[in-house]
C-alpha atoms as a PDB file:
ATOM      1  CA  UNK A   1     -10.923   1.407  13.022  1.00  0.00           C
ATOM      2  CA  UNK A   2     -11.842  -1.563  15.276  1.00  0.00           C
ATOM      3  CA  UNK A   3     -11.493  -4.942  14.226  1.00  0.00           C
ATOM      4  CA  UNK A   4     -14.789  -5.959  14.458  1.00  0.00           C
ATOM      5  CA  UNK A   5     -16.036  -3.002  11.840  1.00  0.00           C
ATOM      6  CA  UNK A   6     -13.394  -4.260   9.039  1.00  0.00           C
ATOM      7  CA  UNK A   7     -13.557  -7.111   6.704  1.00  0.00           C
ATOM      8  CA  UNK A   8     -10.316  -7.740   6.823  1.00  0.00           C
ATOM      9  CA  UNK A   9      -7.282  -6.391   9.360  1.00  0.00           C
ATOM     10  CA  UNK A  10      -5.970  -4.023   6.442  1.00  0.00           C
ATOM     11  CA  UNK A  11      -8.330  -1.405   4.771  1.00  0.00           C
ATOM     12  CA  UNK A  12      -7.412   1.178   2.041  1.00  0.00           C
ATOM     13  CA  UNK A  13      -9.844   3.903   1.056  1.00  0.00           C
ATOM     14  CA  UNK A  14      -8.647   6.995  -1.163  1.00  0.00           C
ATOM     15  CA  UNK A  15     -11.311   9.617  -1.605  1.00  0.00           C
ATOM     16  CA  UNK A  16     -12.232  10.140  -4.997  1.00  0.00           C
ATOM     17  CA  UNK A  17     -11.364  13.724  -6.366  1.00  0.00           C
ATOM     18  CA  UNK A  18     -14.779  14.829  -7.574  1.00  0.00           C
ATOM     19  CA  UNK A  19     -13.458  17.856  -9.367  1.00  0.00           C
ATOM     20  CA  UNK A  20     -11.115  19.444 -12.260  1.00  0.00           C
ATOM     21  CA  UNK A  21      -7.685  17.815 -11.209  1.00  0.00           C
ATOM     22  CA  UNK A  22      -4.225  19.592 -12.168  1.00  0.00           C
ATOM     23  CA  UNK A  23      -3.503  19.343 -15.808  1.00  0.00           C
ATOM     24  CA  UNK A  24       0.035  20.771 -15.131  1.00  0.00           C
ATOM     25  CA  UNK A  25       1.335  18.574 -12.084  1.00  0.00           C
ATOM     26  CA  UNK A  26      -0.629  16.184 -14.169  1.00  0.00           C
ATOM     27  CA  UNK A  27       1.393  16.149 -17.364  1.00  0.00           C
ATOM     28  CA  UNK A  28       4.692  16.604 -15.383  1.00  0.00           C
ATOM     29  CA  UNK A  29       4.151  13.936 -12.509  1.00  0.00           C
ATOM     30  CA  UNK A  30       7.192  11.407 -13.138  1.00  0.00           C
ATOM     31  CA  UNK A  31       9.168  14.762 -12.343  1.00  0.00           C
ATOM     32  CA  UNK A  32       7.241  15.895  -9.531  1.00  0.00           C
ATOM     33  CA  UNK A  33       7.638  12.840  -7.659  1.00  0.00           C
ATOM     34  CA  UNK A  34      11.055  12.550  -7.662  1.00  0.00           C
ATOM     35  CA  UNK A  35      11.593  14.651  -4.234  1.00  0.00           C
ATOM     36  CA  UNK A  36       9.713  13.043  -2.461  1.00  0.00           C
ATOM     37  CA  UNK A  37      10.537   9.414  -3.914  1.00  0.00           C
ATOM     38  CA  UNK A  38      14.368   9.968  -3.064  1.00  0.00           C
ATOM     39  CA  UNK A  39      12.847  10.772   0.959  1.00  0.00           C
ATOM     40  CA  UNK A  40      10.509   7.639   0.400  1.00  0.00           C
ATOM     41  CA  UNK A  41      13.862   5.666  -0.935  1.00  0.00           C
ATOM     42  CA  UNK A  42      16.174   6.733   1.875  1.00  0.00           C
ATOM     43  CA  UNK A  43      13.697   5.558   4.653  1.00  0.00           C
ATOM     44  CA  UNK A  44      14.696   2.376   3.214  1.00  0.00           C
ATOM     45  CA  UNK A  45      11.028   1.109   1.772  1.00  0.00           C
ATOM     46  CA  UNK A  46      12.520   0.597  -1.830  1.00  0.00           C
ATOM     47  CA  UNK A  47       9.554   2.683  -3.654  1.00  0.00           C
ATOM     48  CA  UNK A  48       8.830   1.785  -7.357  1.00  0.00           C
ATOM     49  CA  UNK A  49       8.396   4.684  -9.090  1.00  0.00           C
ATOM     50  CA  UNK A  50       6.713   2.976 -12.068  1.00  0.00           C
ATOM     51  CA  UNK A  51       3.747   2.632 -10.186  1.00  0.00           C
ATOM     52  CA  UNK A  52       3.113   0.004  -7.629  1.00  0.00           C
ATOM     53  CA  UNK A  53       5.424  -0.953  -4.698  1.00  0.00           C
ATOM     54  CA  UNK A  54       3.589  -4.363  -3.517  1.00  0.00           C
ATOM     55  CA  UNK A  55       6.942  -6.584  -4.020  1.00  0.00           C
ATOM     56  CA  UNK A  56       9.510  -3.535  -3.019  1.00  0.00           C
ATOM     57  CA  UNK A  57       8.138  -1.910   0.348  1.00  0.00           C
ATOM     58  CA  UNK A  58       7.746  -4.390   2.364  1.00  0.00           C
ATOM     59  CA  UNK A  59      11.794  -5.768   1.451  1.00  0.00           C
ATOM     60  CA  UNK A  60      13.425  -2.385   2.417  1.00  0.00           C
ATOM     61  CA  UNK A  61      15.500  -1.051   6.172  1.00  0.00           C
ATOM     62  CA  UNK A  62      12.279   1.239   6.321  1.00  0.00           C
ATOM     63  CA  UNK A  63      10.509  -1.608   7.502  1.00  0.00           C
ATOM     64  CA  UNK A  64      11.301  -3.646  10.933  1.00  0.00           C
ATOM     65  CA  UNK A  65      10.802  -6.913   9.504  1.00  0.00           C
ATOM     66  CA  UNK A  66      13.718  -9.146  10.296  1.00  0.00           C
ATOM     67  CA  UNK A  67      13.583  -8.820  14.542  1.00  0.00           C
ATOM     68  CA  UNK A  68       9.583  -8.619  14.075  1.00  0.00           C
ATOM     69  CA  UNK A  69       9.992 -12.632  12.851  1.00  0.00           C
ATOM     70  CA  UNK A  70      12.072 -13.823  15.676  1.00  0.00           C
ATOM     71  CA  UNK A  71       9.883 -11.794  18.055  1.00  0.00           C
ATOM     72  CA  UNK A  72       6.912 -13.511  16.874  1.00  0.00           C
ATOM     73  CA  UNK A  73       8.691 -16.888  16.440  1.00  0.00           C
ATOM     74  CA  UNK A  74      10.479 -16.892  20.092  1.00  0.00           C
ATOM     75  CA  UNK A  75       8.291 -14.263  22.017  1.00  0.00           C
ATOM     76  CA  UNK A  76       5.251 -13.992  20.498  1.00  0.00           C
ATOM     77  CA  UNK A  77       5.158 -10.653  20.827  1.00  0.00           C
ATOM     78  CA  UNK A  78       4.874  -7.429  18.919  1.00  0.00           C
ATOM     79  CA  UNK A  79       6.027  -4.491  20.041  1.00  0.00           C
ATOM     80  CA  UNK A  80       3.226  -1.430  19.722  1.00  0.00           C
ATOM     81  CA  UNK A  81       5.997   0.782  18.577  1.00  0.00           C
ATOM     82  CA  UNK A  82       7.277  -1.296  15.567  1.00  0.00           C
ATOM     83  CA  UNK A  83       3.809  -1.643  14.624  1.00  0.00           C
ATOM     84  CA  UNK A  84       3.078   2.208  14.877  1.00  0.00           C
ATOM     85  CA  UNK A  85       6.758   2.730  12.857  1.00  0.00           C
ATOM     86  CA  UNK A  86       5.666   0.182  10.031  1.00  0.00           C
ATOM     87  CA  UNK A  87       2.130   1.972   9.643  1.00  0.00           C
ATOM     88  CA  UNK A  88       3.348   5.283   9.473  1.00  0.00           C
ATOM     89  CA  UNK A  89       5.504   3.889   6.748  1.00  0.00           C
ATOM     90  CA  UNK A  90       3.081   2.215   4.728  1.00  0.00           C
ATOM     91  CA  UNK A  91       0.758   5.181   4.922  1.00  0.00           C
ATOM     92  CA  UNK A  92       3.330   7.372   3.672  1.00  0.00           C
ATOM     93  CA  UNK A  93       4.314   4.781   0.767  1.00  0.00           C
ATOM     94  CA  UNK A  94       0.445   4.453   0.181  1.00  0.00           C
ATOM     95  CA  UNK A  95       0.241   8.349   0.065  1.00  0.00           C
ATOM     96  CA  UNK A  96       3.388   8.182  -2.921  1.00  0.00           C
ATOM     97  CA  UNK A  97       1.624   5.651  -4.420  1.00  0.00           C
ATOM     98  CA  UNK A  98      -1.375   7.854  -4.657  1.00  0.00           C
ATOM     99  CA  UNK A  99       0.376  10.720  -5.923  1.00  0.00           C
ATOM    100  CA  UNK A 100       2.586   8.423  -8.762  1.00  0.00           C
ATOM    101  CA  UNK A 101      -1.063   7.078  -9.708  1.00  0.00           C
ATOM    102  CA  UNK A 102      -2.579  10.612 -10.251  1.00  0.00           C
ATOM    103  CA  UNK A 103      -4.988   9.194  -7.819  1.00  0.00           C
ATOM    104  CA  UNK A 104      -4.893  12.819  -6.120  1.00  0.00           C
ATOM    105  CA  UNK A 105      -3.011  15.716  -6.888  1.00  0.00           C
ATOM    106  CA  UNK A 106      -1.919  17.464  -3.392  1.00  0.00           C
ATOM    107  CA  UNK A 107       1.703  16.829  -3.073  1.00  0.00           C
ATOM    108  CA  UNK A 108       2.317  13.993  -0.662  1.00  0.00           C
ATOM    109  CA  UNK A 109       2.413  15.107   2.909  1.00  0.00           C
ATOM    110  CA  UNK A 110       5.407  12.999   5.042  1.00  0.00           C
ATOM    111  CA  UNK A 111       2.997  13.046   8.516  1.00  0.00           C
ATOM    112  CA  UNK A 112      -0.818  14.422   7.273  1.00  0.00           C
ATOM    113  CA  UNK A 113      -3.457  11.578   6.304  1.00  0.00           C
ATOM    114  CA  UNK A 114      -4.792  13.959   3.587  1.00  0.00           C
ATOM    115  CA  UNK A 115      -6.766  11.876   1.018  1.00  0.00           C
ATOM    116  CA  UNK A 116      -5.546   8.156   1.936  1.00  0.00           C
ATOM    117  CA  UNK A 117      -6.965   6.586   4.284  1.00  0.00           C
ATOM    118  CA  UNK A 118      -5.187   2.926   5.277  1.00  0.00           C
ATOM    119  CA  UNK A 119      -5.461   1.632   8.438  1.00  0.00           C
ATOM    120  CA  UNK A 120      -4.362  -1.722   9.839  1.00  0.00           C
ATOM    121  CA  UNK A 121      -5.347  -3.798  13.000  1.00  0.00           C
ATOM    122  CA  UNK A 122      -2.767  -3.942  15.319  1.00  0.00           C
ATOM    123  CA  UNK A 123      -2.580  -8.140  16.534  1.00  0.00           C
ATOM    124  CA  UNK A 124      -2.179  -9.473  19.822  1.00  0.00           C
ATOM    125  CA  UNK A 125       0.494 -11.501  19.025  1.00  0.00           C
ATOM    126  CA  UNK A 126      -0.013 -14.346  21.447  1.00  0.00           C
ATOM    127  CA  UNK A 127      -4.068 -14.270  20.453  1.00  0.00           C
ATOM    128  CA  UNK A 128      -4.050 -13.650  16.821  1.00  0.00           C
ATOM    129  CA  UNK A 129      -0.910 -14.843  15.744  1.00  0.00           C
ATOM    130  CA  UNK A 130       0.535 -18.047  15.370  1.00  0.00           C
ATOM    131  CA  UNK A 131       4.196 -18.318  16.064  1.00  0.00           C
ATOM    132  CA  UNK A 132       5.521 -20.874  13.124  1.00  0.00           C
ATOM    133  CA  UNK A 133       2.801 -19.584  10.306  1.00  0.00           C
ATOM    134  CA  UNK A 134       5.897 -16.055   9.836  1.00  0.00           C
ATOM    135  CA  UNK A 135       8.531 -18.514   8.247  1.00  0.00           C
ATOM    136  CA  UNK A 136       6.090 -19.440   5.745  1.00  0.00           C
ATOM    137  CA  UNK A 137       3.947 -16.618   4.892  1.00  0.00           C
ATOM    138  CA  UNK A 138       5.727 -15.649   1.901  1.00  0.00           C
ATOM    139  CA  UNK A 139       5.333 -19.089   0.431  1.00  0.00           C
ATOM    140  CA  UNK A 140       2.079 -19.150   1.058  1.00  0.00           C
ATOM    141  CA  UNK A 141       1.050 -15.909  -0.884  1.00  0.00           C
ATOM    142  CA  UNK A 142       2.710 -16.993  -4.163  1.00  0.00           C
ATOM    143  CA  UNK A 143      -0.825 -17.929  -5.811  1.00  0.00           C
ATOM    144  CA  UNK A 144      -1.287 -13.591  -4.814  1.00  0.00           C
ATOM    145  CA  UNK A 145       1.948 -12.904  -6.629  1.00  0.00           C
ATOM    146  CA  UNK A 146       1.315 -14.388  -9.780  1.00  0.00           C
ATOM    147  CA  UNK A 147      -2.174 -12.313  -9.754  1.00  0.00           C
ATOM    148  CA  UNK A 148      -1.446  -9.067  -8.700  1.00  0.00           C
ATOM    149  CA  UNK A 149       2.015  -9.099 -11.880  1.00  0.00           C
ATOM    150  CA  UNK A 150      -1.184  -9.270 -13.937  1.00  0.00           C
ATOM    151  CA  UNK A 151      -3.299  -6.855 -12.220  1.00  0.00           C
ATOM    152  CA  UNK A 152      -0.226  -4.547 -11.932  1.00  0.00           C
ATOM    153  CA  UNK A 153       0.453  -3.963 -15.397  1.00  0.00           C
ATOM    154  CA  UNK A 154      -3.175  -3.759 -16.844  1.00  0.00           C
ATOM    155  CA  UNK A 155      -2.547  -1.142 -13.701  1.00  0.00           C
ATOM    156  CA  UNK A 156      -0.235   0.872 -14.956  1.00  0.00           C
ATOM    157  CA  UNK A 157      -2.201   0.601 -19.069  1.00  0.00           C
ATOM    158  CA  UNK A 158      -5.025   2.050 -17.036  1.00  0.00           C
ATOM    159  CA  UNK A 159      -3.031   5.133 -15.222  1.00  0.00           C
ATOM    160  CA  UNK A 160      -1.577   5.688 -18.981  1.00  0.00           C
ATOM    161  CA  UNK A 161      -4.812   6.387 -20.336  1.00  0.00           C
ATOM    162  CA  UNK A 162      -6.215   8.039 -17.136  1.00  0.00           C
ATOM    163  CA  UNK A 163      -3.028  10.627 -17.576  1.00  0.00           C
ATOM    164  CA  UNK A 164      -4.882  11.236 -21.155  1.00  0.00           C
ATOM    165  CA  UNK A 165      -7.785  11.782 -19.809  1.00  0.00           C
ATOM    166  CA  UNK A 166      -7.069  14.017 -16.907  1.00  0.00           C
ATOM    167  CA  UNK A 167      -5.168  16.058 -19.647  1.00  0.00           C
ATOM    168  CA  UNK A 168      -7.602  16.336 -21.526  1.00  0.00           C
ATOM    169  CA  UNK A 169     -11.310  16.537 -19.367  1.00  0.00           C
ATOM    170  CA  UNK A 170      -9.430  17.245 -15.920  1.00  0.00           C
ATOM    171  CA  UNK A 171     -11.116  14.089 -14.651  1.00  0.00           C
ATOM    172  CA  UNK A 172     -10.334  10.855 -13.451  1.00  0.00           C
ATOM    173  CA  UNK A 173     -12.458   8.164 -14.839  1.00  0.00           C
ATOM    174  CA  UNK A 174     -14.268   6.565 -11.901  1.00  0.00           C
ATOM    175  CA  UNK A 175     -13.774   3.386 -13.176  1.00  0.00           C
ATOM    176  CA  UNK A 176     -10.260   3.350 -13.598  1.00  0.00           C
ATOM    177  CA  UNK A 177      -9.720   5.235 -10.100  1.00  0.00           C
ATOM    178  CA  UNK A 178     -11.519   2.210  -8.520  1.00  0.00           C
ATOM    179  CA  UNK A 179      -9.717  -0.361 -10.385  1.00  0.00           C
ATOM    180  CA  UNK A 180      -6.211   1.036  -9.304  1.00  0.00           C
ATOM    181  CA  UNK A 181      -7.258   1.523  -5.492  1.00  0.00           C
ATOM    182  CA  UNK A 182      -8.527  -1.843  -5.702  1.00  0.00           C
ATOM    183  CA  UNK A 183      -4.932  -3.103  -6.991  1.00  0.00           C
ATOM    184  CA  UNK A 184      -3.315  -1.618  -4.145  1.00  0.00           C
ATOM    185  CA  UNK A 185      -5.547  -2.306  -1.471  1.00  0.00           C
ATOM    186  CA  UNK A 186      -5.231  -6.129  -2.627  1.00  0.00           C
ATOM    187  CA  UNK A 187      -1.169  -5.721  -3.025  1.00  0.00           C
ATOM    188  CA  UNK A 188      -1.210  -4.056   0.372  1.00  0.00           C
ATOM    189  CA  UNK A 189      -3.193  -6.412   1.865  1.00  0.00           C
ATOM    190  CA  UNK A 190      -0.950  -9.229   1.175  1.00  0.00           C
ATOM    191  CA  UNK A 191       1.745  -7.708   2.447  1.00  0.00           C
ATOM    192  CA  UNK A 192       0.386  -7.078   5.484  1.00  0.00           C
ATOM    193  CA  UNK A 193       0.149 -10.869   6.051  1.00  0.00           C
ATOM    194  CA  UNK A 194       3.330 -12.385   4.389  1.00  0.00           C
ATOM    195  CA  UNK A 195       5.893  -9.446   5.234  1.00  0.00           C
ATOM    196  CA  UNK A 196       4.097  -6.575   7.870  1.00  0.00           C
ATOM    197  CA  UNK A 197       2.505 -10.104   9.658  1.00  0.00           C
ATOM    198  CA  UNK A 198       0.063  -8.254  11.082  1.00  0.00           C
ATOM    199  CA  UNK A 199      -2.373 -10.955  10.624  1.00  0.00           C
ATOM    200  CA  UNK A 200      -2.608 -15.159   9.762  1.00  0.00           C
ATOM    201  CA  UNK A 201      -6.180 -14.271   7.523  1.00  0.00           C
ATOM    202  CA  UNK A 202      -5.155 -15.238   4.557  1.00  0.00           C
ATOM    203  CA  UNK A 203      -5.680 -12.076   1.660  1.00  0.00           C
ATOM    204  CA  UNK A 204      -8.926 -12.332  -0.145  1.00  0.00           C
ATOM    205  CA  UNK A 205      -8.702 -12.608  -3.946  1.00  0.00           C
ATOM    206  CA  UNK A 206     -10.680  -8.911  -4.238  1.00  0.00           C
ATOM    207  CA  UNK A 207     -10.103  -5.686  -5.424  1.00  0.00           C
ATOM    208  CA  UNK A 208     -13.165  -4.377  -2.760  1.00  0.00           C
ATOM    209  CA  UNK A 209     -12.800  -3.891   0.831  1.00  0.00           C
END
């Protein structure tokens, strides 16, 4: 997606499942994810498997953070394959995510876009990015982490009770679905700035693209 078409240089869309999901994987999830957690976990991206991974993925090996910050600090540059490495790991973590929430119920693929759709500019670094604004990022988005503890646990209240429902109707309450893609988006989002720092625009306060 180009930068002009997106409100913001991180977007997250996860297509609704308009149909019966599986009561089975359903009702045995927690178990079903732990394959493909442990592969999540050794890339080194720290996934929480209680539901969301805002304050974890971005603080793990998986992630070329560390040389990204003195890059962008005494280069100002970053390097198109660190970006391509940290997107491919935050789409996979995103498609985890998805799967933990019951947000979809094909099995996470490790490559395949399947159902989740997050894409993320990639900055020219001498253009879009100022060199000092990296040491402080993190500082700045503390106002964010206060908000999205909140947002995360009336999160994972609503995933309880869409686990119910699923079991019971097959569906996923629209509602709900939107509510917990809108968490994420926002927790990815800010991650993007403070840790990924893919961008200086500071995160909107939003659930909505």
């Amino acid at each position: 997606m180009k930068k002009s078409e997106m409100s913001y240089p991180l977007s997250l869309a996860i297509d609704y499942p308009d149909r019966d999901l599986n009561r089975s994987t359903t009702f045995l999830r927690m178990f079903m994810l732990i394959p493909i957690a442990i592969v999540l976990s050794l890339l080194g991206s720290g996934y929480n498997m209680e539901g969301h991974d805002w304050q974890f993925e971005y603080s793990g090996a998986g992630f070329v953070l560390l040389p990204l910050l003195l890059l962008i600090l005494f280069r100002q540059k970053y390097p198109r394959w660190w970006y391509d490495w940290n997107l491919a790991q935050a789409r996979f973590s995103t498609r985890v995510f998805a799967y933990s929430a019951l947000l979809r119920d094909e099995y996470p693929s490790t490559d395949e876009e399947q159902s989740v759709h997050l894409d993320i500019v990639y900055p020219d670094a001498k253009e879009d990015l100022n060199r000092w604004l990296p040491l402080v990022k993190w500082l700045l988005a503390i106002p964010h982490y206060f908000v999205l503890i909140f947002l995360g646990i009336v999160s994972m209240v609503l995933i309880i009770i869409a686990w119910f429902a699923i079991l019971f109707t097959g569906r996923y309450p629209k509602e709900i679905f939107d509510f917990v893609v809108g968490v994420e988006r926002w927790s990815l989002r800010v991650g993007a700035c403070a840790f990924l720092r893919v961008t200086d625009k500071y995160p909107p306060f939003r659930l909505s693209e």
